[in-house]
Protein backbone atom coordinates (compact mmCIF):
# COMPACT_ATOMS: atom_id res chain seq x y z
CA UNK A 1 40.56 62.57 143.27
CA UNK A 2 41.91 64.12 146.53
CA UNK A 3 43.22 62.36 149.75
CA UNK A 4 42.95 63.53 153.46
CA UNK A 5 45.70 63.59 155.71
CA UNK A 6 45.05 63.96 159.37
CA UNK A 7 46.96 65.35 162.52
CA UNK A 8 48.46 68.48 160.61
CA UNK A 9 47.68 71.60 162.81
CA UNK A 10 46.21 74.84 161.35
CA UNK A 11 48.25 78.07 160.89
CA UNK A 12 46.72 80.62 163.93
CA UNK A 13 45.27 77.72 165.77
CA UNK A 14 45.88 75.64 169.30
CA UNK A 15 45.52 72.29 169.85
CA UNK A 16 43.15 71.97 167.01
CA UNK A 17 43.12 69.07 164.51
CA UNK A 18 42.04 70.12 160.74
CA UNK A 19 42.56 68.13 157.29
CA UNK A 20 44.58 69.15 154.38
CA UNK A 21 43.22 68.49 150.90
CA UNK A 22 45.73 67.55 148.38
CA UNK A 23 44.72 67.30 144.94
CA UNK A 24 46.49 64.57 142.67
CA UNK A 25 47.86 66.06 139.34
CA UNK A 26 45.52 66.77 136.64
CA UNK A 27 46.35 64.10 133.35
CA UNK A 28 45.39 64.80 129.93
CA UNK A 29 46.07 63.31 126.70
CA UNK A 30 44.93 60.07 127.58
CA UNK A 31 46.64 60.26 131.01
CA UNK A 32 49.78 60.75 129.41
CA UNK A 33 50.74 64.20 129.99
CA UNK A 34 51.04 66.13 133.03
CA UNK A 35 48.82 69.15 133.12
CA UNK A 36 51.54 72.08 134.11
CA UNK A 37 49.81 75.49 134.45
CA UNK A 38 49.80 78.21 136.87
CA UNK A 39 46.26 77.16 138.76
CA UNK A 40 46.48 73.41 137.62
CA UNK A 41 43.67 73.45 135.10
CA UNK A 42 43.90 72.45 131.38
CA UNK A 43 41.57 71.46 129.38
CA UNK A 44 41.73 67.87 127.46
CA UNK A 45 44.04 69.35 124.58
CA UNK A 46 46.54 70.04 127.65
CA UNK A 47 45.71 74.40 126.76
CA UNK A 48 45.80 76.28 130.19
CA UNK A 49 41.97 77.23 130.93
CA UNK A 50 43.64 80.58 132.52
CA UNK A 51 46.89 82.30 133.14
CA UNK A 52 50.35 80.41 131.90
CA UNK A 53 52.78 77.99 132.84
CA UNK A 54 53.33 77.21 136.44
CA UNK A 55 56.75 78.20 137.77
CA UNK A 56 59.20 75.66 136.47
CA UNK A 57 57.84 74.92 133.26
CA UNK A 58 57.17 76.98 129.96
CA UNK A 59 56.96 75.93 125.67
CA UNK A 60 54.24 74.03 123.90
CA UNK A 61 51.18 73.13 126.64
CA UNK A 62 53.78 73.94 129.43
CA UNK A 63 55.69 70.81 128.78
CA UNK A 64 59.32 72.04 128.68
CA UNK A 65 61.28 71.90 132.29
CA UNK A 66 63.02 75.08 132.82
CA UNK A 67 66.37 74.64 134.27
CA UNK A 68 67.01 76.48 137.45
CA UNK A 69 69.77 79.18 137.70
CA UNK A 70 70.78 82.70 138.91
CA UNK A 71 70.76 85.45 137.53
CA UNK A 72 72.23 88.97 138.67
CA UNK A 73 69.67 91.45 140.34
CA UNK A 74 69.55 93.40 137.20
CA UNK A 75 68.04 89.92 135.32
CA UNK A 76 65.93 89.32 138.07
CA UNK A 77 62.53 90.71 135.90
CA UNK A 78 63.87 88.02 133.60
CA UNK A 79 62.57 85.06 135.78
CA UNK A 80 59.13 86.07 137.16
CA UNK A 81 57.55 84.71 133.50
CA UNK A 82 55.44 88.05 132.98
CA UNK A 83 56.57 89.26 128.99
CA UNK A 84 55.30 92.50 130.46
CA UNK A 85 58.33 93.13 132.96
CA UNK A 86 61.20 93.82 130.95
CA UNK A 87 64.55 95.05 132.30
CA UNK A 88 66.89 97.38 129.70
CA UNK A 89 70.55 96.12 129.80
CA UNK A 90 73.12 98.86 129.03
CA UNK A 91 75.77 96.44 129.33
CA UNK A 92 76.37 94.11 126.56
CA UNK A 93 76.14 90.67 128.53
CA UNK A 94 74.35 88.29 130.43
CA UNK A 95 75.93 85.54 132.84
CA UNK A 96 73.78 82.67 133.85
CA UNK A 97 75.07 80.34 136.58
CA UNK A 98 73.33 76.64 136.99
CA UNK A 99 72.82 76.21 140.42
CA UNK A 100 73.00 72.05 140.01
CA UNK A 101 75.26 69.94 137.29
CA UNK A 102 72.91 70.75 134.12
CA UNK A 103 72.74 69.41 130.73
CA UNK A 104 72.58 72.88 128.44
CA UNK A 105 70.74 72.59 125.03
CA UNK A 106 68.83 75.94 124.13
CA UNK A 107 67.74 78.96 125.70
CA UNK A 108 64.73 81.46 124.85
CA UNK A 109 65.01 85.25 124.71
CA UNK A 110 61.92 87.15 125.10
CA UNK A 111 62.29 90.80 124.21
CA UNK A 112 60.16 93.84 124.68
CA UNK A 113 61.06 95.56 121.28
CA UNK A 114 60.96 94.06 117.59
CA UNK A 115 64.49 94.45 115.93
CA UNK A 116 66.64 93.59 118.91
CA UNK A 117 67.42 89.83 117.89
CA UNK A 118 70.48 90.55 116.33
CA UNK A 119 74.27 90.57 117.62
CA UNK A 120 73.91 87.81 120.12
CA UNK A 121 77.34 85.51 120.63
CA UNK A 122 76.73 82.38 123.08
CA UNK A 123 80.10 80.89 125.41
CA UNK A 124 79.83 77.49 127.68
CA UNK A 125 82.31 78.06 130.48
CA UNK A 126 83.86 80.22 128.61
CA UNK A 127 84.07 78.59 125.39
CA UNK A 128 82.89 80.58 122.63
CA UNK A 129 80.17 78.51 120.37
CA UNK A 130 81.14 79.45 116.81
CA UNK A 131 78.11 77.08 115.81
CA UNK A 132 75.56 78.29 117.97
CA UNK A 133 72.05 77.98 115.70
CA UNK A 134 69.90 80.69 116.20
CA UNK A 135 66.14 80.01 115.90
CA UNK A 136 63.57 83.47 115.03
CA UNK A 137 59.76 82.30 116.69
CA UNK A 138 58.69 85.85 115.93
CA UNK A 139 60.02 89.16 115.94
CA UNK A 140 60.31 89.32 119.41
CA UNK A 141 61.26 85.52 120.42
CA UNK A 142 64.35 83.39 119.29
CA UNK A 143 65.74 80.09 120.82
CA UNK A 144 69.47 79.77 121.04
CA UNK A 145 70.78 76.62 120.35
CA UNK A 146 74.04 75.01 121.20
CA UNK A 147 76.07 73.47 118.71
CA UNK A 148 78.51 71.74 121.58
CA UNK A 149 77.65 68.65 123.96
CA UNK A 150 78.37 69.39 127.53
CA UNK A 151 77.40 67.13 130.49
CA UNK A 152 78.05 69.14 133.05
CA UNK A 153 77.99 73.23 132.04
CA UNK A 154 77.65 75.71 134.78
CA UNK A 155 77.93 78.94 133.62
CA UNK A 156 76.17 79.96 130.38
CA UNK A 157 77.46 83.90 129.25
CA UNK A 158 75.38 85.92 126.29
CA UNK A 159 77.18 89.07 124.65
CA UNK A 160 75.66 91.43 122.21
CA UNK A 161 76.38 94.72 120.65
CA UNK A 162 74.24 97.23 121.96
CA UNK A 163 71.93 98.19 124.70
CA UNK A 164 68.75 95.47 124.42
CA UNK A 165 65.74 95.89 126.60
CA UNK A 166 64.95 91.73 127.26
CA UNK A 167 61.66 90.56 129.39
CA UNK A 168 61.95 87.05 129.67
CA UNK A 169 64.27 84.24 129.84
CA UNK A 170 63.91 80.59 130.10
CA UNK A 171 66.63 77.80 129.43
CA UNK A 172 65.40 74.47 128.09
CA UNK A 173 66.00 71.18 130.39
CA UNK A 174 64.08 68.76 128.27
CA UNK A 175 60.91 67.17 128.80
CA UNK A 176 59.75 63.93 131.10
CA UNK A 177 59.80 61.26 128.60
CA UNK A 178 59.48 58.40 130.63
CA UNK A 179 56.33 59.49 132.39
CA UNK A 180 53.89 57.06 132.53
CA UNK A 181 55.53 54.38 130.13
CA UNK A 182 55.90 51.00 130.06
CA UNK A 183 57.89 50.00 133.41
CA UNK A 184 58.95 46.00 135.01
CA UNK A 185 61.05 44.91 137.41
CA UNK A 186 62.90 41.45 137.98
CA UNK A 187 62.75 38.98 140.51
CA UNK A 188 60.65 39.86 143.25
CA UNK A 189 58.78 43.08 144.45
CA UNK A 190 56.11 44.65 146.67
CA UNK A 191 54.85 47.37 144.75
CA UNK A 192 54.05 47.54 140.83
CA UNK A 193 57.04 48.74 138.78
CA UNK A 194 55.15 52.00 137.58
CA UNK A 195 54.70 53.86 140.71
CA UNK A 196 58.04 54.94 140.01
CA UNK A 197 56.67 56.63 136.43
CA UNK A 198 53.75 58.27 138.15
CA UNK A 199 54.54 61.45 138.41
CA UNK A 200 54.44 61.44 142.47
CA UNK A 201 57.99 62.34 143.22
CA UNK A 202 56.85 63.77 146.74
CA UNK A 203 54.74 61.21 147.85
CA UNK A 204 56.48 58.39 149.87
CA UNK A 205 53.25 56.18 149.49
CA UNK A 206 53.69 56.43 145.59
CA UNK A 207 57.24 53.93 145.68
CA UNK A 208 58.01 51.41 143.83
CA UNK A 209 60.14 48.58 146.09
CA UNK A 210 62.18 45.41 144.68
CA UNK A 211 64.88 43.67 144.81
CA UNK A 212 67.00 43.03 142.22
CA UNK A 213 66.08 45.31 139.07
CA UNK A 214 64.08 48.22 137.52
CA UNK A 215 63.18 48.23 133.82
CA UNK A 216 61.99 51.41 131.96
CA UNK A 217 61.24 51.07 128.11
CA UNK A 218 60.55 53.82 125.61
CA UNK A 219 58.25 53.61 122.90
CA UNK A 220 60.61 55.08 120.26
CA UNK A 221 64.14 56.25 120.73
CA UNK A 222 65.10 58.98 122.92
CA UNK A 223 67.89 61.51 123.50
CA UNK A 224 68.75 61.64 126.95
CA UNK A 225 70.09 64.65 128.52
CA UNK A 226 69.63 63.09 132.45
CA UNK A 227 68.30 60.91 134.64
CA UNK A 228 66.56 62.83 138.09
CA UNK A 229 66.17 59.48 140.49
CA UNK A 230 63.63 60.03 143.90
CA UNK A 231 64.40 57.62 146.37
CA UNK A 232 62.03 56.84 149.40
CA UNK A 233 63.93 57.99 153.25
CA UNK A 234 63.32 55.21 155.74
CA UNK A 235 64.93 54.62 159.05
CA UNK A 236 67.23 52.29 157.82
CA UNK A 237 69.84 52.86 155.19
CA UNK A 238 68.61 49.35 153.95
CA UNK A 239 65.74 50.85 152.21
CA UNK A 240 68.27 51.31 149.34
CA UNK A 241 71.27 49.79 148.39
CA UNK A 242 74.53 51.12 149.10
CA UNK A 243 75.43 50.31 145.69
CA UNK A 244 73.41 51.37 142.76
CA UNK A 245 73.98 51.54 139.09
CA UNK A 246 72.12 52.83 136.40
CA UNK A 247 72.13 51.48 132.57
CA UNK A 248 70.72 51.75 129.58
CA UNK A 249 70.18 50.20 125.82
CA UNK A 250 70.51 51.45 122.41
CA UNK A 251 68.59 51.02 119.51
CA UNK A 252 70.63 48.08 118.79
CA UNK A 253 70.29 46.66 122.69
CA UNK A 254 73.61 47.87 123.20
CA UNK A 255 74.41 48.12 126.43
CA UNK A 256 75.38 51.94 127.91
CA UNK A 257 76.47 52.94 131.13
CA UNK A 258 75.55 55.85 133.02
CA UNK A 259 76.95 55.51 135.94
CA UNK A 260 78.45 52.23 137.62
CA UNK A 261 77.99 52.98 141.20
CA UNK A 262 76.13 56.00 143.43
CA UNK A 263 75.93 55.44 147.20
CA UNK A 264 72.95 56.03 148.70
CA UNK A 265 73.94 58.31 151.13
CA UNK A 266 74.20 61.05 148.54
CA UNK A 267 70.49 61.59 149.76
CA UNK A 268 66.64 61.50 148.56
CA UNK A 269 67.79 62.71 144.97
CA UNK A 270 70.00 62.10 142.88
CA UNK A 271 71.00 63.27 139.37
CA UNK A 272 72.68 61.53 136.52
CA UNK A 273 74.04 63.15 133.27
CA UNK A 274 75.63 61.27 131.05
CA UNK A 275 79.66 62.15 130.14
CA UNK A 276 78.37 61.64 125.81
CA UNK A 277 75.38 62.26 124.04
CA UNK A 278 73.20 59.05 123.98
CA UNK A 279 69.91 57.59 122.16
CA UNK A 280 68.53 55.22 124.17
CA UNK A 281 65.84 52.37 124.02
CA UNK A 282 65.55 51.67 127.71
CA UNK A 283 66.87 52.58 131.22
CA UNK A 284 68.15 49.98 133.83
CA UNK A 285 68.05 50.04 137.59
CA UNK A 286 69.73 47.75 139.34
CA UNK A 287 71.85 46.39 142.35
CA UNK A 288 75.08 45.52 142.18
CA UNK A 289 75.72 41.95 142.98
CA UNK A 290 79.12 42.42 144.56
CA UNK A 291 77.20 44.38 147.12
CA UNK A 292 73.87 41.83 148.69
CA UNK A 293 71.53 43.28 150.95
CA UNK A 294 68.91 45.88 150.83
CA UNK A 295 65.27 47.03 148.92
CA UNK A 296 65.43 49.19 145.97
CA UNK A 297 62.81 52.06 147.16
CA UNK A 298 62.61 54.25 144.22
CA UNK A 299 59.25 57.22 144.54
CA UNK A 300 60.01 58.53 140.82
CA UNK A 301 62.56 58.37 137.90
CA UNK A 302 62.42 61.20 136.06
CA UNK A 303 64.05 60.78 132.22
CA UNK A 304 64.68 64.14 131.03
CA UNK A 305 65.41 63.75 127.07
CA UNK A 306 63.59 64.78 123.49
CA UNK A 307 62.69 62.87 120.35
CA UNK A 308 65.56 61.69 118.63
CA UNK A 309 66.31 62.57 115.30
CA UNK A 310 64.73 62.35 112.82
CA UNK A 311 61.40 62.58 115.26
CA UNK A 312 60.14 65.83 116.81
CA UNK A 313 57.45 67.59 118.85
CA UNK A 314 55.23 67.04 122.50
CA UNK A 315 54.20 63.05 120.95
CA UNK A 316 57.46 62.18 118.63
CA UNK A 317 55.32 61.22 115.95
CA UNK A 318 56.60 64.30 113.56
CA UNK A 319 59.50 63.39 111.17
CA UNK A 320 61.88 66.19 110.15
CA UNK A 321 62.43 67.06 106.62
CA UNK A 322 64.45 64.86 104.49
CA UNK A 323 66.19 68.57 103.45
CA UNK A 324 67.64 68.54 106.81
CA UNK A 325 70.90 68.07 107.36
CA UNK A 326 71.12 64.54 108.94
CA UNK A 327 67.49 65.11 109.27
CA UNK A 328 68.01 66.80 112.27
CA UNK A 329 65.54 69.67 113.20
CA UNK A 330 64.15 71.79 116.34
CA UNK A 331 61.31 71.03 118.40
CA UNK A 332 59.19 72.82 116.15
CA UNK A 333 60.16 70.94 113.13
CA UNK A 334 62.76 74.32 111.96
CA UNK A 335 65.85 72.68 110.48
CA UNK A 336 69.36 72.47 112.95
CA UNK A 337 71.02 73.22 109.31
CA UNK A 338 71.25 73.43 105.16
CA UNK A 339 72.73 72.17 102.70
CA UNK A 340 74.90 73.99 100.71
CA UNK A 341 72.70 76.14 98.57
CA UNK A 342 69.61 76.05 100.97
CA UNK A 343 67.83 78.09 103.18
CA UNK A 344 64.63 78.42 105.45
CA UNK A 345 62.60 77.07 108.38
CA UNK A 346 62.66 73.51 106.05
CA UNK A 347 66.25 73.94 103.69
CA UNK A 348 63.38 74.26 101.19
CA UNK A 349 64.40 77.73 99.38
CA UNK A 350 67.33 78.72 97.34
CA UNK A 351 69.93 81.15 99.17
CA UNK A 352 70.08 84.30 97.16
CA UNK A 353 74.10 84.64 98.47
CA UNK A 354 75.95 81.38 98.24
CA UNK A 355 79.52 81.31 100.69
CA UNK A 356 82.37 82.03 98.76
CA UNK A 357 84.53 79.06 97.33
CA UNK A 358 87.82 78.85 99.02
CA UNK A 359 90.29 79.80 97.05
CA UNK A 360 93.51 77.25 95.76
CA UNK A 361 96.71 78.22 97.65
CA UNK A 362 98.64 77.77 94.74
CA UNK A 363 96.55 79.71 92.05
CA UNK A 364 96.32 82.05 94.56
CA UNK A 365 100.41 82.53 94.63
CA UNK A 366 100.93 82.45 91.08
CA UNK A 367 98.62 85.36 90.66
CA UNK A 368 100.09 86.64 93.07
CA UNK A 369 103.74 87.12 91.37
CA UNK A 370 102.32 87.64 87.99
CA UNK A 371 100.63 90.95 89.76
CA UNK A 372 104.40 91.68 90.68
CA UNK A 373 105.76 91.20 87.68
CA UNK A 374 103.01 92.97 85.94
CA UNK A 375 103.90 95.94 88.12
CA UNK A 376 107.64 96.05 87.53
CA UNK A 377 107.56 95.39 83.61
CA UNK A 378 105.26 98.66 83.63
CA UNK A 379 107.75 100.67 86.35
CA UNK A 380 110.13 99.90 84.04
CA UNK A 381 108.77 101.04 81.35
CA UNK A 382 107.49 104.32 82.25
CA UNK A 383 110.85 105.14 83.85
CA UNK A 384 112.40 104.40 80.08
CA UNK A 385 109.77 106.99 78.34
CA UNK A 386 110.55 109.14 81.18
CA UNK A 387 114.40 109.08 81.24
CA UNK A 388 114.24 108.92 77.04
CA UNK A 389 111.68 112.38 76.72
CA UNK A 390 114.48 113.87 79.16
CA UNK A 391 117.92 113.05 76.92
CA UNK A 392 115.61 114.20 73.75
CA UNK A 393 114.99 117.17 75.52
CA UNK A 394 118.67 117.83 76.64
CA UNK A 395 119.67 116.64 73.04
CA UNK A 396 117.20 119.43 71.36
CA UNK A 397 118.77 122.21 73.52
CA UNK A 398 121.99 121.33 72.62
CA UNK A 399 121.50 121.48 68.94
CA UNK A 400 119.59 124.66 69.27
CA UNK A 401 122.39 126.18 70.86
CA UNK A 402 124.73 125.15 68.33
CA UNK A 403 122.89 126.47 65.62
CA UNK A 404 122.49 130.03 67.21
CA UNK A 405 126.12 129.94 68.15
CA UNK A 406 126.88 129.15 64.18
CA UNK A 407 124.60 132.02 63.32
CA UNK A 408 126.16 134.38 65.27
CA UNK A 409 130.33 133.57 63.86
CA UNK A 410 128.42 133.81 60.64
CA UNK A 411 127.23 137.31 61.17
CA UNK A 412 130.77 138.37 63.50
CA UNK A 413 132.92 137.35 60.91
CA UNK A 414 132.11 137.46 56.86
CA UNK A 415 135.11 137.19 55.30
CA UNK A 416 135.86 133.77 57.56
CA UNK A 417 132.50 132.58 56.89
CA UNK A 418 133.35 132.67 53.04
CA UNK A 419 136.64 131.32 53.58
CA UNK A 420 134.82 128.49 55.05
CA UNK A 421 132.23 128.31 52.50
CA UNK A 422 135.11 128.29 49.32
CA UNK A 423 137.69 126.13 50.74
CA UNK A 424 137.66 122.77 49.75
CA UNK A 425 139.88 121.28 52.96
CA UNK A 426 137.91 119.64 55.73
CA UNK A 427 137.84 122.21 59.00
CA UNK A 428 139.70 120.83 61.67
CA UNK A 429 138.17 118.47 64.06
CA UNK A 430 138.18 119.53 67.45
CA UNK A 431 137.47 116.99 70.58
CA UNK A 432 136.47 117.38 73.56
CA UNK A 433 134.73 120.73 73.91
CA UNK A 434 132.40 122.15 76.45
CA UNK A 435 128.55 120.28 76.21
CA UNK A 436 127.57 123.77 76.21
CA UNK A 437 129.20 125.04 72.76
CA UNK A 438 126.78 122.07 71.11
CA UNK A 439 129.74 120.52 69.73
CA UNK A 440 127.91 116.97 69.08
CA UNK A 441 128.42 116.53 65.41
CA UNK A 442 131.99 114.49 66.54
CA UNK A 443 132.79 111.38 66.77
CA UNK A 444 133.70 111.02 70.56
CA UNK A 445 130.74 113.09 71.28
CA UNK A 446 128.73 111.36 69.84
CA UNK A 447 130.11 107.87 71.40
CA UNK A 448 129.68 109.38 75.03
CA UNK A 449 125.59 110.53 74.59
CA UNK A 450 125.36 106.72 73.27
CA UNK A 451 126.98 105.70 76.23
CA UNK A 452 125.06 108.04 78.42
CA UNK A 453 121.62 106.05 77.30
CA UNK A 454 122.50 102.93 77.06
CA UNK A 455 123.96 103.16 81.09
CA UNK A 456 120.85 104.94 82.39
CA UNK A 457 118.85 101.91 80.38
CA UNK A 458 120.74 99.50 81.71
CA UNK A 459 120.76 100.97 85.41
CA UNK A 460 116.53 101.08 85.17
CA UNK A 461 116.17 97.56 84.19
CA UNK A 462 118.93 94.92 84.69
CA UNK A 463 120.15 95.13 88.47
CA UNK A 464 123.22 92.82 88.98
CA UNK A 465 122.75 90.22 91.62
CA UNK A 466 124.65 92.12 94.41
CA UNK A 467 122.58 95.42 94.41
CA UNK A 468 125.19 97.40 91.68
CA UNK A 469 123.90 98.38 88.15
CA UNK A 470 126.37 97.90 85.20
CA UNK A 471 127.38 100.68 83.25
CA UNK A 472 128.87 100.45 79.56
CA UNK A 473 131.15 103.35 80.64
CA UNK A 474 132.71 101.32 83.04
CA UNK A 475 132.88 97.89 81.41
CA UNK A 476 135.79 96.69 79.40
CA UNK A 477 133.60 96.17 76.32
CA UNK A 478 134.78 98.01 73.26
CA UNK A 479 132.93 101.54 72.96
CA UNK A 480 133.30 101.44 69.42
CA UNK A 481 131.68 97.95 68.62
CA UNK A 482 128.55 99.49 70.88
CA UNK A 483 125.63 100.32 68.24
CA UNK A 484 121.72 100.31 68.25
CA UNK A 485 121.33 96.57 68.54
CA UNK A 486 123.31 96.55 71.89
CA UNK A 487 121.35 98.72 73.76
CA UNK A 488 118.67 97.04 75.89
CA UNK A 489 115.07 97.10 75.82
């Protein structure tokens, strides 16, 4: 159906009066969806007959809005939506800056080689997104998904770790999902409520006009990322109020509000994005009655949202997998998250590596001192064989030196040596003589190598509590009451 507009001059011409054709938008699906390729043909299943997506749009039958944003002149290739063009990045980041208030869910990376979707970290203004789900279509496509909710992001920054060589990127503004549902309005009004759900958003003859309120219900419930409102320009500013507000119900008819008052002098468009995440039933347009006088003129409302959980894909009439975590899943059905345990596109397989259990602060301290004591018990006791094998081998020396020194008086002197040998009186006992002459068959002497062990012992393995060792030698205990049973072990 086409419509013919007069008076509009010709490019290259004078004074010369031609028409302009304007074809209305092609409908499919029962006149549901909104055909969205490049040369405005599809077919009844909504395919593109030939070529892609028009500029704008991109996903499953070119139904997913494509938020606009810049990109440095490097990324440029990344926005003419040819897979062909591909741009190598040696850098190891990518800013993108929103060039309106935007609602950020996911983004799509298109990249030239297979292997390269690996390494990526996602930040929102800055925040890092620790949560960030990232969704493989194929070896060369992945969506990334934010984890937080942000009403109003403007900068969205990608980092990886190495050089990538990317092609194409879109980022995900939801779909229309109030086109061509079930509109009212209450009180009085001029037009039919529905013009505003038409898809005509340009076309000042497409506007719905009333006076008191605009009603737009949903089928099943929605999440709602924003609200895009068209309002008609007239010559008066009372072609719409000064003082406009914007609601909406819940599942349970709660009311929500989206915003309590936007003047009308903000101009043509206007765009609402709610501060939370909501699920809404219905949206509410209506004038504030504090404020009388003028028409509501609204060309198009445009309810940018998806299915909400556990619904999904282009009709909502898909149900996640119970496996889900809070049944929550991706457009294409891939679960948001696992369970413990689980794995794949549908939580349905068994992870081969399960996270590690966190360990118990307090089991983990008392292993921690039993590992101490553990080690000291066996310091200890290696410097004890250690400091033992060294006064056996001083004591051997000794003894072999005293035997070679008896050997040689033996052989120096014979007749004493048989004096020695016949007399029955006891030789006399002499103290304190060199270490060296091996005199250690004495009394004293052998007190003092007792001595000797039991200090070095006690000086490996009983510290006193300010830093000093005790020694035997310099106790007042009695040397003489010292035997085997005193020494420590």
């Amino acid at each position: 159906m086409q419509r013919m507009l007069k008076n509009r001059r010709c490019s290259g011409t004078l004074n010369v009066l031609c028409y302009i054709s304007i074809s209305k938008p092609l409908w499919y699906n029962n006149d549901m969806m909104l055909c969205h390729c490049a040369d405005g043909q599809c077919n009844t299943e909504g395919e593109c007959l030939s070529g892609g997506c028009a500029r704008g749009w991109f996903g499953p039958k070119c139904q997913f809005k494509n938020l606009d944003f810049d990109i440095d002149e490097q990324g440029r290739l990344l926005q003419d939506y040819d897979n062909s063009t591909c741009v190598l990045f040696k850098r190891n980041y990518l800013l993108i800056t929103f060039t309106q208030r935007s609602h950020f869910t996911w983004l799509r990376l298109i990249m030239k080689d297979i292997g390269q979707l690996q390494g990526f970290t996602l930040y929102l203004d800055g925040v890092k997104d620790t949560s960030a789900i990232y969704i493989m279509h194929d070896q060369r496509t992945m969506d990334v998904r934010t984890s937080i909710y942000t009403s109003e992001c403007r900068v969205v920054e990608m980092f990886w770790t190495e050089a990538k060589t990317m092609c194409t990127l879109y980022v995900y503004g939801g779909r229309n999902m109030g086109l061509k549902q079930k509109a009212n309005f209450n009180f009085t009004a001029s037009t039919p409520a529905s013009l505003a759900v038409d898809g005509y958003s340009w076309n000042s003859d497409q506007c719905f006009k009333g006076w008191r309120m605009w009603q737009l219900h949903f089928p099943d419930v929605i999440a709602l990322y924003n609200v895009d409102i068209y309002r008609k320009i007239e010559s008066t500013n009372r072609s719409f109020p000064p003082h406009f507000a914007v609601r909406a119900t819940n599942e349970d008819d709660d009311m929500e509000c989206i915003s309590d008052d936007f003047r009308a002098h903000l101009g043509p468009y206007v765009r609402l994005i709610p501060e939370e995440e909501l699920f809404i039933k219905s949206l509410i347009l209506y004038r504030n009655p504090i404020y009388p006088g003028g028409v509501m003129s609204v060309c198009e409302v445009v309810v940018y949202g998806e299915c909400a959980p556990p619904k999904y894909g282009l009709d909502c009439e898909n149900v996640c997998s119970t496996t889900c975590v809070r049944q929550k899943c991706h457009y294409s059905g891939q679960c948001l998250d696992c369970p413990s345990g689980k794995t794949g596109a549908n939580c349905s397989e068994d992870e081969v590596y399960t996270k590690p259990k966190k360990t118990n602060k307090n089991v983990s301290d008392v292993s921690t001192h039993l590992i101490k004591l553990i080690f000291v018990i066996v310091h200890g006791g290696v410097a004890m064989v250690m400091v033992t094998a060294l006064l056996g081998y001083i004591m051997s020396e000794r003894v072999r030196k005293r035997s070679t020194l008896i050997n040689q008086t033996n052989q120096s002197s014979p007749v004493l040596n048989e004096e020695f040998t016949t007399s029955p009186s006891p030789s006399p006992v002499r103290e304190n003589i060199s270490p060296i002459a091996g005199e250690y068959d004495t009394p004293n002497a052998a007190l003092m190598t007792m001595q000797t062990i039991t200090s070095a012992l006690t000086f490996m393995t009983h510290p006193t509590e300010t830093g000093t060792t005790t020694s035997y030698l310099e106790s007042d205990v009695d040397a003489t009451s010292i035997t085997a049973t005193n020494i420590p072990t």
